[in-house]
Every structure is written in C-alpha cells, then in structure tokens.
N, C-alpha and C. Protein backbone atom coordinates (compact mmCIF):
# COMPACT_ATOMS: atom_id res chain seq x y z
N UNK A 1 35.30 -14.50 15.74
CA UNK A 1 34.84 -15.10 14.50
C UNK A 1 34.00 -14.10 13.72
N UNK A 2 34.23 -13.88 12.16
CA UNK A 2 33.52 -13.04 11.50
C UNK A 2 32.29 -13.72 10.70
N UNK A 3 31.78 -13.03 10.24
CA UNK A 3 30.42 -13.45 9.77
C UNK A 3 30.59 -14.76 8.78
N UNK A 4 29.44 -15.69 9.07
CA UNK A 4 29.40 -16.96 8.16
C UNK A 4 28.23 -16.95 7.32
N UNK A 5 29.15 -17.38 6.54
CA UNK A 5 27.67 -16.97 5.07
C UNK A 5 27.12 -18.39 4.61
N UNK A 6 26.51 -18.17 4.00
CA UNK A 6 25.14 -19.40 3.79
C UNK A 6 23.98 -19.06 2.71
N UNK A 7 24.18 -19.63 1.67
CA UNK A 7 22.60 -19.65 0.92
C UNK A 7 21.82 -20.34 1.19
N UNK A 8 20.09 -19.79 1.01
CA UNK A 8 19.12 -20.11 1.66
C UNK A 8 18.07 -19.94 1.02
N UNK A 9 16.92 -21.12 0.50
CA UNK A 9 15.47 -20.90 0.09
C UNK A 9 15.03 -19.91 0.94
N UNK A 10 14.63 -19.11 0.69
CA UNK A 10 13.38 -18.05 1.24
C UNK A 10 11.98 -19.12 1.42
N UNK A 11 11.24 -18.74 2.63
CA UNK A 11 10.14 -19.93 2.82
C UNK A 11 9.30 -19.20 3.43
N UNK A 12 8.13 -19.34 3.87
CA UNK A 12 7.08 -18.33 4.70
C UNK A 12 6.49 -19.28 5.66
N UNK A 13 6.27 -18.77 6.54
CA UNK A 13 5.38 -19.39 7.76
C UNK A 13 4.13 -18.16 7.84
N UNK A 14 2.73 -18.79 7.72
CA UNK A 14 1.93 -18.02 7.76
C UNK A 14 1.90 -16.36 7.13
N UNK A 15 2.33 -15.19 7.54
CA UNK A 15 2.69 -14.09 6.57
C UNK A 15 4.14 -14.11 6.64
N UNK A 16 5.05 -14.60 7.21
CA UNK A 16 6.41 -14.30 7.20
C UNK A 16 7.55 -14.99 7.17
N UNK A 17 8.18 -14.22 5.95
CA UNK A 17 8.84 -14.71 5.28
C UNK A 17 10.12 -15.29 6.17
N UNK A 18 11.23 -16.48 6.16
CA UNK A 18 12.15 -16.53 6.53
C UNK A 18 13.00 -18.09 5.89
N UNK A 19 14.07 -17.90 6.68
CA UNK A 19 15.17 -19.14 6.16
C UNK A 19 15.70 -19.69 7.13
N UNK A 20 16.07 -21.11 7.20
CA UNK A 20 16.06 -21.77 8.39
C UNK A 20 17.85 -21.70 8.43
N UNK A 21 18.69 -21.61 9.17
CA UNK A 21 19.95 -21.17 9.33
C UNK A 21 20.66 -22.80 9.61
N UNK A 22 22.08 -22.78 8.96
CA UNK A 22 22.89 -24.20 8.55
C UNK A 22 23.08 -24.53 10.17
N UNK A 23 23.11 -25.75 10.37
CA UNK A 23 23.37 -25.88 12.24
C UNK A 23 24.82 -25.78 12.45
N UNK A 24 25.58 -25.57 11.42
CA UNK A 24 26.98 -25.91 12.32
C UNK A 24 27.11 -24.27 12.25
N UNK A 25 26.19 -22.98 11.69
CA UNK A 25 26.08 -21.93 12.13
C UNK A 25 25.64 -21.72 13.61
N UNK A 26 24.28 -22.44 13.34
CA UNK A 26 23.43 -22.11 14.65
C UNK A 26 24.02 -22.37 16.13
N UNK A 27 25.20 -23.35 15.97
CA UNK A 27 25.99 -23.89 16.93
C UNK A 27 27.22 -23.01 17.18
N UNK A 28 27.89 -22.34 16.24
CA UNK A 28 28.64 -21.09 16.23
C UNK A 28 27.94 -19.89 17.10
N UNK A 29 27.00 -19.63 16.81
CA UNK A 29 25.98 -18.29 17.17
C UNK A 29 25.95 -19.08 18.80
N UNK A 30 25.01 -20.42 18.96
CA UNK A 30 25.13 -20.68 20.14
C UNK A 30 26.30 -20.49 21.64
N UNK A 31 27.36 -20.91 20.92
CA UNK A 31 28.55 -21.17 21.38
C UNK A 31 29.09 -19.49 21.57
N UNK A 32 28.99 -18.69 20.55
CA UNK A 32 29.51 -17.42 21.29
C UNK A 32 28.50 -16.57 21.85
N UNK A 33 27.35 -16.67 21.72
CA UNK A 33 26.43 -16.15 22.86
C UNK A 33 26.21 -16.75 24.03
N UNK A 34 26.88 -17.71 24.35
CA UNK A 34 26.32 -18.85 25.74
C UNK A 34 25.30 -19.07 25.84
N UNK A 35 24.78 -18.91 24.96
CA UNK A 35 23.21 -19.62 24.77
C UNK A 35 22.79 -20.45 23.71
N UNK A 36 21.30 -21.04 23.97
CA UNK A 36 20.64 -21.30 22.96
C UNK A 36 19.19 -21.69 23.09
N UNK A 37 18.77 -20.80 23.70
CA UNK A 37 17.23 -20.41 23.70
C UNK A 37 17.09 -18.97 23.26
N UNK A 38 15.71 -18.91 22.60
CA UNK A 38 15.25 -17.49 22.12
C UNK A 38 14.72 -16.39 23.12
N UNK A 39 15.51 -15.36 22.77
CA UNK A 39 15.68 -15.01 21.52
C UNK A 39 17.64 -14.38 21.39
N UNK A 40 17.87 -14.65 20.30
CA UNK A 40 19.36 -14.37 20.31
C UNK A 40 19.68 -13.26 19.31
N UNK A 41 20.43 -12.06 19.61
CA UNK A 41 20.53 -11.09 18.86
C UNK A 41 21.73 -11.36 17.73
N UNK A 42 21.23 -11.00 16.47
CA UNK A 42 22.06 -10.96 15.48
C UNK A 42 22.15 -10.15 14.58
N UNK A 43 23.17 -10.41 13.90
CA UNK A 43 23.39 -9.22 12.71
C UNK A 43 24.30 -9.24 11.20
N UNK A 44 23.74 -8.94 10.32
CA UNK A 44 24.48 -9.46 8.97
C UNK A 44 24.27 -8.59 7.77
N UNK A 45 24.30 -9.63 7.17
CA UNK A 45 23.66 -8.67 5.27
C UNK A 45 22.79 -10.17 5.13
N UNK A 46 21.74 -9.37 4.39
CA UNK A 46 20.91 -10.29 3.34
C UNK A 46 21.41 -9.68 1.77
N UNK A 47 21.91 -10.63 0.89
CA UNK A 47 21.98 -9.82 -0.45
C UNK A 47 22.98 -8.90 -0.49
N UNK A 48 23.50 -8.82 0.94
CA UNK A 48 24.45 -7.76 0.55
C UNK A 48 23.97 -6.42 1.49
N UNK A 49 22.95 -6.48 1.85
CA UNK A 49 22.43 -5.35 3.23
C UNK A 49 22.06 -6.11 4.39
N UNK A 50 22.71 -5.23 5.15
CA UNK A 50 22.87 -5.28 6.48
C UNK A 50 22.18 -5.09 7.16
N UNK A 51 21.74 -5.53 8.12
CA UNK A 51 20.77 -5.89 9.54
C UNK A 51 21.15 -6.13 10.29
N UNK A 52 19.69 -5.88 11.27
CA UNK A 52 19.94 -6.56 13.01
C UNK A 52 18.54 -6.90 12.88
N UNK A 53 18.73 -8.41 13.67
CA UNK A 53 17.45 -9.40 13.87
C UNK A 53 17.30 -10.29 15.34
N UNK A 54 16.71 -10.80 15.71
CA UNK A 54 16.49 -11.66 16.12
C UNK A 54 16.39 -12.93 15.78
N UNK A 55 17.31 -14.01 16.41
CA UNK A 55 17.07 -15.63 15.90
C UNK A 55 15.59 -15.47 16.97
N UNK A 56 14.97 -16.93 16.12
CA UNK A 56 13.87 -17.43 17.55
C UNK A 56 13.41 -18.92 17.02
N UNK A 57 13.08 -19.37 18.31
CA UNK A 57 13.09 -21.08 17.28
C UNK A 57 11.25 -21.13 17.72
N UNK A 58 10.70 -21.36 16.63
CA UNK A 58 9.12 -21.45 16.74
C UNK A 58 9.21 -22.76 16.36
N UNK A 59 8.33 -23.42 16.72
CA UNK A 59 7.49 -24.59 16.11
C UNK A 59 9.23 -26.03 16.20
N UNK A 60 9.92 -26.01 16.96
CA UNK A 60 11.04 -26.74 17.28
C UNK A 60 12.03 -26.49 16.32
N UNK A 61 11.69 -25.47 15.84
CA UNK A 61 12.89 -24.75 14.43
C UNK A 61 13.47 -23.25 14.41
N UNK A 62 14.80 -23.20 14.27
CA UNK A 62 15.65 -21.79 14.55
C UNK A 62 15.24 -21.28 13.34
N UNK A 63 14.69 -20.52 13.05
CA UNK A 63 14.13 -19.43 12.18
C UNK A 63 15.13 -18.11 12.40
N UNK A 64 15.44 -17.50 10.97
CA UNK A 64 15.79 -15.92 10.65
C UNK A 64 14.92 -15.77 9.89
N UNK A 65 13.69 -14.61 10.60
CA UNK A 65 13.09 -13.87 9.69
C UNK A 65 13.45 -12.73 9.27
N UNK A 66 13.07 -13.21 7.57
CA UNK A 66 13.46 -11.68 6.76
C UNK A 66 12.59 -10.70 6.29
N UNK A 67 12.04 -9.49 6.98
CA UNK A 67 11.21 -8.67 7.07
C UNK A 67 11.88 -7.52 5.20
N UNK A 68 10.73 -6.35 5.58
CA UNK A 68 11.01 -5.52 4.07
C UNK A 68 12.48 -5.04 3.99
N UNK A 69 12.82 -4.78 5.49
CA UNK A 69 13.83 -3.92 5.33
C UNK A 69 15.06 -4.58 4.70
N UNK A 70 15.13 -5.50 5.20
CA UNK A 70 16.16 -6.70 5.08
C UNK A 70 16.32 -6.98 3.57
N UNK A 71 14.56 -7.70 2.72
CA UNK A 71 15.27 -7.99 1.92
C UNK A 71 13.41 -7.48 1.35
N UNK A 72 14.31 -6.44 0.40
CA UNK A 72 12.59 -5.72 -0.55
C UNK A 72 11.44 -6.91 -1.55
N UNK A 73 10.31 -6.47 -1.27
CA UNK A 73 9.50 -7.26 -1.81
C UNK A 73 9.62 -8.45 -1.03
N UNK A 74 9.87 -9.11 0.35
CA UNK A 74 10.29 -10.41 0.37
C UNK A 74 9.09 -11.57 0.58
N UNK A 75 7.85 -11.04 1.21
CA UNK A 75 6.70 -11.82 0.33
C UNK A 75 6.67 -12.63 -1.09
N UNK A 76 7.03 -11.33 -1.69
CA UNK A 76 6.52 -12.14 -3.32
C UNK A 76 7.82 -12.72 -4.06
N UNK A 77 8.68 -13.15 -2.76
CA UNK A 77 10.26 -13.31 -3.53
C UNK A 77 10.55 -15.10 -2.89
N UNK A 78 8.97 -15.48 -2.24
CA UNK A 78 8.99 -17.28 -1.43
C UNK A 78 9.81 -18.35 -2.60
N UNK A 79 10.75 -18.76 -1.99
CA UNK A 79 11.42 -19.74 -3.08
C UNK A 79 12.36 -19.25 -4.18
N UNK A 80 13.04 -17.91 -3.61
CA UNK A 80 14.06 -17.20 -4.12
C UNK A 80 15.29 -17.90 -3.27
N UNK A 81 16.48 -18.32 -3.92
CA UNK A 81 17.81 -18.39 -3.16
C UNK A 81 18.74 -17.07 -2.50
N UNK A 82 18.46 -16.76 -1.65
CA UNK A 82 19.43 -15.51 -1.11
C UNK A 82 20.75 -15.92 -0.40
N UNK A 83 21.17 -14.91 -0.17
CA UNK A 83 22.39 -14.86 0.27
C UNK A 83 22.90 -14.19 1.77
N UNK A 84 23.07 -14.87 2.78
CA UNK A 84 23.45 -14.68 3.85
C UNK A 84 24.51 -14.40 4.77
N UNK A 85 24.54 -13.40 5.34
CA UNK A 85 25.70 -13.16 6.18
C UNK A 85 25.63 -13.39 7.77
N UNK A 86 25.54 -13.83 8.59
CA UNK A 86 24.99 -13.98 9.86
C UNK A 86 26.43 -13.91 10.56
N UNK A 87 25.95 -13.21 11.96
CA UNK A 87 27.02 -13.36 13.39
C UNK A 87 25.90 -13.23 14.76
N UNK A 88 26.18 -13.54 16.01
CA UNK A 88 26.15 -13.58 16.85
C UNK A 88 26.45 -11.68 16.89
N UNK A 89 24.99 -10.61 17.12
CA UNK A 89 25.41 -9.42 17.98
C UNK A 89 25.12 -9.29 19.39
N UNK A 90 26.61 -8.53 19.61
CA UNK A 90 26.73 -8.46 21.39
C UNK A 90 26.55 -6.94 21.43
N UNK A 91 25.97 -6.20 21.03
CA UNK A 91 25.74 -5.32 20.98
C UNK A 91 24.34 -5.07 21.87
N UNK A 92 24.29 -3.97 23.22
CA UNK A 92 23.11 -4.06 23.88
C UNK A 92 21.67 -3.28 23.07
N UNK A 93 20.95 -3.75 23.15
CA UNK A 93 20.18 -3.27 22.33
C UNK A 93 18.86 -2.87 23.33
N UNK A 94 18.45 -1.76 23.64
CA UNK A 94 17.41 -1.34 24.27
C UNK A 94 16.85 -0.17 23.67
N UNK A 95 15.58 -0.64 23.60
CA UNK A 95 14.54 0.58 22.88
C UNK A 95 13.91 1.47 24.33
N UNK A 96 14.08 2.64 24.04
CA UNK A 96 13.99 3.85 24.53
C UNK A 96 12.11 3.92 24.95
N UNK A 97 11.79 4.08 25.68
CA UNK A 97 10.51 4.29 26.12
C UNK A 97 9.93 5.56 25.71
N UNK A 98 8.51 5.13 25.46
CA UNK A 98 8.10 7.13 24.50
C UNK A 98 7.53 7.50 25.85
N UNK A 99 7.69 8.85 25.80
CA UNK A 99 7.94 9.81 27.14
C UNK A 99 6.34 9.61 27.44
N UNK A 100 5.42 9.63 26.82
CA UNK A 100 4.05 9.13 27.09
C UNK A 100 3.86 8.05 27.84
N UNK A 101 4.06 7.02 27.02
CA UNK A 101 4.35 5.97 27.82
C UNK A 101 4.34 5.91 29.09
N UNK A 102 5.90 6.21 29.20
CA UNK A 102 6.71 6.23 30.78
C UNK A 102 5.76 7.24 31.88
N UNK A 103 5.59 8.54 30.99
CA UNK A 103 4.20 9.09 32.43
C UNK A 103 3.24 8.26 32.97
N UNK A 104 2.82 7.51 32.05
CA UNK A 104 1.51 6.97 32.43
C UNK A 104 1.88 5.97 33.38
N UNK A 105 2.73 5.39 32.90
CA UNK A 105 3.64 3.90 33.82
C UNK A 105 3.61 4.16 34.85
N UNK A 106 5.09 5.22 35.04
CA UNK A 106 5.36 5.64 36.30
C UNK A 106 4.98 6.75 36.95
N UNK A 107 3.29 7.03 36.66
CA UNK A 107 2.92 8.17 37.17
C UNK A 107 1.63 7.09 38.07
N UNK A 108 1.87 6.08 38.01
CA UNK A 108 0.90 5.38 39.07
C UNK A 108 2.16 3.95 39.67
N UNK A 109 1.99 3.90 41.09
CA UNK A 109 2.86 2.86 41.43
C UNK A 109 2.36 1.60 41.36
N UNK A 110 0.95 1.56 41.20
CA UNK A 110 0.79 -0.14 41.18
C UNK A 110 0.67 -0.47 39.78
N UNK A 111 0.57 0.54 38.46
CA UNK A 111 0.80 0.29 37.26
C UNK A 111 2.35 -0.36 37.16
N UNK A 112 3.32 0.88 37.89
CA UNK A 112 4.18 0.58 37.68
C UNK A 112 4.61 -0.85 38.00
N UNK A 113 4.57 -1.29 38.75
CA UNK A 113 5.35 -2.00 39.57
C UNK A 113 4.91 -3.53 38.53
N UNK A 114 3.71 -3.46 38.08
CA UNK A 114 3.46 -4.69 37.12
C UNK A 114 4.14 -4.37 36.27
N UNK A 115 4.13 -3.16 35.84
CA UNK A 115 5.49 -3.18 34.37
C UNK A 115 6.70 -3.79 34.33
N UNK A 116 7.03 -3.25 35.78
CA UNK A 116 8.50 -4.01 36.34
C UNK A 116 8.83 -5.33 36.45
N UNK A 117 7.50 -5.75 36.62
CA UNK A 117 7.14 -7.54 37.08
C UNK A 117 7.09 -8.23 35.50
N UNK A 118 6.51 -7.54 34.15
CA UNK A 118 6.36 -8.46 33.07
C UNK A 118 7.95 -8.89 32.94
N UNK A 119 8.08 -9.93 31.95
CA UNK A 119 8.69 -10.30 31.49
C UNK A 119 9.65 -9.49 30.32
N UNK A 120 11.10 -9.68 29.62
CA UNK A 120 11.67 -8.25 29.28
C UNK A 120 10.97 -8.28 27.72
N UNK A 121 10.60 -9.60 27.34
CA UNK A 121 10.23 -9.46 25.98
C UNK A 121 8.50 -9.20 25.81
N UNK A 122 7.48 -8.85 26.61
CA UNK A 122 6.61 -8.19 27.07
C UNK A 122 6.79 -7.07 27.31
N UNK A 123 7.70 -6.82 27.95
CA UNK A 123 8.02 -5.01 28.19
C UNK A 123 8.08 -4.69 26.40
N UNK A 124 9.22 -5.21 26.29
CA UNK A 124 9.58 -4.83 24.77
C UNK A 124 8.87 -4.66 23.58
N UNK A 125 7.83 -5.62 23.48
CA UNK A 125 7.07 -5.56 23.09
C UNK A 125 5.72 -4.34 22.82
N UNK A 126 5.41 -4.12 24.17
CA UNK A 126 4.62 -2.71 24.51
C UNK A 126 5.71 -1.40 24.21
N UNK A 127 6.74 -1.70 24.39
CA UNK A 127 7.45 -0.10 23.97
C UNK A 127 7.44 -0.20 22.53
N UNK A 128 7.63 -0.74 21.96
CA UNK A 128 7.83 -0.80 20.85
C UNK A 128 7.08 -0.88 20.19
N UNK A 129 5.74 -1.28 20.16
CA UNK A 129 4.68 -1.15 19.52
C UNK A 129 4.20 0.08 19.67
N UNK A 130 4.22 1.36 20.88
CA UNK A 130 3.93 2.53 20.81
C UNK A 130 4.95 3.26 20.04
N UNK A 131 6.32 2.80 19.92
CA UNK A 131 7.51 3.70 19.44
C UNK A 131 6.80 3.52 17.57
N UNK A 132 6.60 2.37 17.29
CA UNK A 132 6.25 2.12 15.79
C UNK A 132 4.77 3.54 15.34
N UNK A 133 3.89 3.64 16.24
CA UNK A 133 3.02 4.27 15.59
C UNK A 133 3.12 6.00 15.15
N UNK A 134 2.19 6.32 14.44
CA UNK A 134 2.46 7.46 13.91
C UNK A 134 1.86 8.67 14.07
N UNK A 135 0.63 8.42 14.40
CA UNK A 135 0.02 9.76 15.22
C UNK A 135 0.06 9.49 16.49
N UNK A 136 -0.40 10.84 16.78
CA UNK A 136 -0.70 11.15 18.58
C UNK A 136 -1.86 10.80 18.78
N UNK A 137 -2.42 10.46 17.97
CA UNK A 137 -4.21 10.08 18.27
C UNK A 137 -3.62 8.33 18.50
N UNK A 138 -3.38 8.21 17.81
CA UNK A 138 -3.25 6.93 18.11
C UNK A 138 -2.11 5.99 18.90
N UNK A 139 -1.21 6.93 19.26
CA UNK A 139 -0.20 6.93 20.33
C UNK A 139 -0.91 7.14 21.81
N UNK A 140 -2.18 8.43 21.82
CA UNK A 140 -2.64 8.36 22.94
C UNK A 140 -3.56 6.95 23.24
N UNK A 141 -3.82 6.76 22.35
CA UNK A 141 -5.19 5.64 22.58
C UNK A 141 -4.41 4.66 22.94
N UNK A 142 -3.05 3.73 22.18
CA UNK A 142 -3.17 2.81 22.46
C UNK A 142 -2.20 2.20 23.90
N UNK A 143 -1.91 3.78 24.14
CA UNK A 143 -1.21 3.70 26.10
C UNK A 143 -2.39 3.66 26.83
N UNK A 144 -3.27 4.04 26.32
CA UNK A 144 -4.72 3.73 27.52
C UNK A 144 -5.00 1.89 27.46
N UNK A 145 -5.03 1.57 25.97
CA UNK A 145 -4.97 -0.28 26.26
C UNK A 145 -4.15 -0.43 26.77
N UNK A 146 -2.79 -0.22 27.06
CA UNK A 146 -1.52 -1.12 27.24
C UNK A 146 -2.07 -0.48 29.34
N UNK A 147 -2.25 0.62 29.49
CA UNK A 147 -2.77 0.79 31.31
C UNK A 147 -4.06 -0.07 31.36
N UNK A 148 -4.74 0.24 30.53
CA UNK A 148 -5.72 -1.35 30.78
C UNK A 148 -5.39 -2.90 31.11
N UNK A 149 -4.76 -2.65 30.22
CA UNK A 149 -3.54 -4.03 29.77
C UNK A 149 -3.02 -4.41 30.98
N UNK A 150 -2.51 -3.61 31.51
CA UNK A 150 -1.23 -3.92 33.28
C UNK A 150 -2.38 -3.77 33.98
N UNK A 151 -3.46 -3.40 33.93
CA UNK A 151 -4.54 -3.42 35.25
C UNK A 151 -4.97 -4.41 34.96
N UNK A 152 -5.15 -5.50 34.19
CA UNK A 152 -5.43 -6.93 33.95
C UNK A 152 -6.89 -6.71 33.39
N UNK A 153 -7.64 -5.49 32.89
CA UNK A 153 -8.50 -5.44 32.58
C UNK A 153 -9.03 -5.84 30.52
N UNK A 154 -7.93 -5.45 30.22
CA UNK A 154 -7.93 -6.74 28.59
C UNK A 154 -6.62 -7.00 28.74
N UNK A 155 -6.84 -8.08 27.05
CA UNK A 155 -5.72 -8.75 26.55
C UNK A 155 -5.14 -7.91 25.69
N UNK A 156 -3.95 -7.58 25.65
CA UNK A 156 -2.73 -6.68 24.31
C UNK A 156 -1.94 -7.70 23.68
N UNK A 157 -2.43 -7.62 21.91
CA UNK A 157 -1.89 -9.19 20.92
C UNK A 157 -1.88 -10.09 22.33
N UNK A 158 -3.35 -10.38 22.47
CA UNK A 158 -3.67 -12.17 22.96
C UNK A 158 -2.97 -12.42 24.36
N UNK A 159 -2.47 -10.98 24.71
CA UNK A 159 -1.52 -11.34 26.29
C UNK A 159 -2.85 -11.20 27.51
N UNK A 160 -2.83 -11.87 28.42
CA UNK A 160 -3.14 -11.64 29.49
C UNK A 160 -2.01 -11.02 31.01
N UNK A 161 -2.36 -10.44 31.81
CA UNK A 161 -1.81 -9.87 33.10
C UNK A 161 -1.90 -11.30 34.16
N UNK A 162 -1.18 -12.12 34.07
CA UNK A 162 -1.24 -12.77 35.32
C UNK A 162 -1.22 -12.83 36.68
C-alpha cells in the first residue's frame, strides 16, 4: 500500500506543534506494522516534503508531530490546513553512537551493562541527544551526566536509573 493522504488542522500541545491522523489511516499503519503501540516509524511529505517521524499516542491520542524540518515556521502556522502524506516505514532505523560516548560506556563494565539493561527508547534517547550537540565542550560535559545518569547518581530529562 502507498502513501495515504489526508488534510489536517495543525494544533499544538504545549510547544509542539502536530495533527491528529484519520483512524481508518491509523488502522492501515497499524495493520502493516503489526502493531499499535508507540512508537511506530513513519514516513511521508508534509506540503509536499518529505520525512521520517515517529507516530506516538500521548494523552490517549495518536499524534504526528510536525517539527521545523517538516513543515517551516510550524509554531506560528497553529490552525493552518496542511497537507499529508503518511505510510507505515519499515525501514531500520538506528542512530550511530558518538565514539565518546561508546568509550565511556564501554570502557567501564558495570556502566556498561546498565546501558544494556535501559530500555531501547532510553538508549535512544541518550545517543541522540549527544549526536544533536555542537561543541566538544559540551559533548564532553554532557557524557559525564548521562555516566552519572547510569550510576543512578541524577536524573537525565526527569529519568531516573532504576
């Protein structure tokens, strides 16, 4: 099945922007991913450009959020009608660990081994938040929270080490 399109109010939840997806889509997407819990990989055009997103259902609702890349200005665009392309991607998607990172990880085994133990969207989360930043100053600093972080000694965005 190829992509199903759909117009959609633009709406915001707290800072971010998104559109709630037609169900006899969401049941399509369900049905060829064998799932339907979050999070489900997808991929389309907004407007006519193309993406890869994540579905996720917050608050008992399947949400597509539409970030800058997706669709420009999309803050100041709340209560604009856009235009949607959505599919179900089966495409594996794994973000690459920054070589920093991974020393620090796996240069201690009981760090490691909690890394191994989080959950994959916790892992993901921590790689990816170091892959996003832009200096080395601040690439080094914030692998020292995230080894804090797995030693259960703070919280990283509100997580605790159980």
């Amino acid at each position: 099945m190829g992509n199903k399109k759909f117009s959609a109010k633009l709406d915001i939840i707290g800072i971010n922007p998104f559109v709630f997806i037609p169900e006899d889509i969401l049941n399509t997407i369900f049905e060829i991913s064998g799932k339907n819990k979050s999070p489900i990989s997808v991929k389309g055009k907004v407007n006519g450009v193309a993406f890869t997103q994540t579905l996720v259902k917050y608050s008992g609702e399947w949400r597509l959020y539409i970030n800058l890349k997706m669709l420009e200005n999309a803050p100041k665009r709340i209560g604009e009608t856009i235009e949607v392309e959505l599919e179900f991607d089966k495409s594996e998607r794994q973000e690459l660990i920054h070589p920093k990172l991974e020393k620090a990880i796996y240069g201690n085994p009981i760090t490691l081994k909690i890394f191994e133990n989080l959950n994959p969207s916790h892992k993901k989360e921590l790689i990816r938040y170091i892959n996003n930043l832009k200096t080395e100053k601040s690439i080094d600093n914030n692998i020292a929270k995230i080894i804090r972080h797995l030693n259960g000694e703070i919280t990283f965005f509100g997580r605790k080490i159980k």
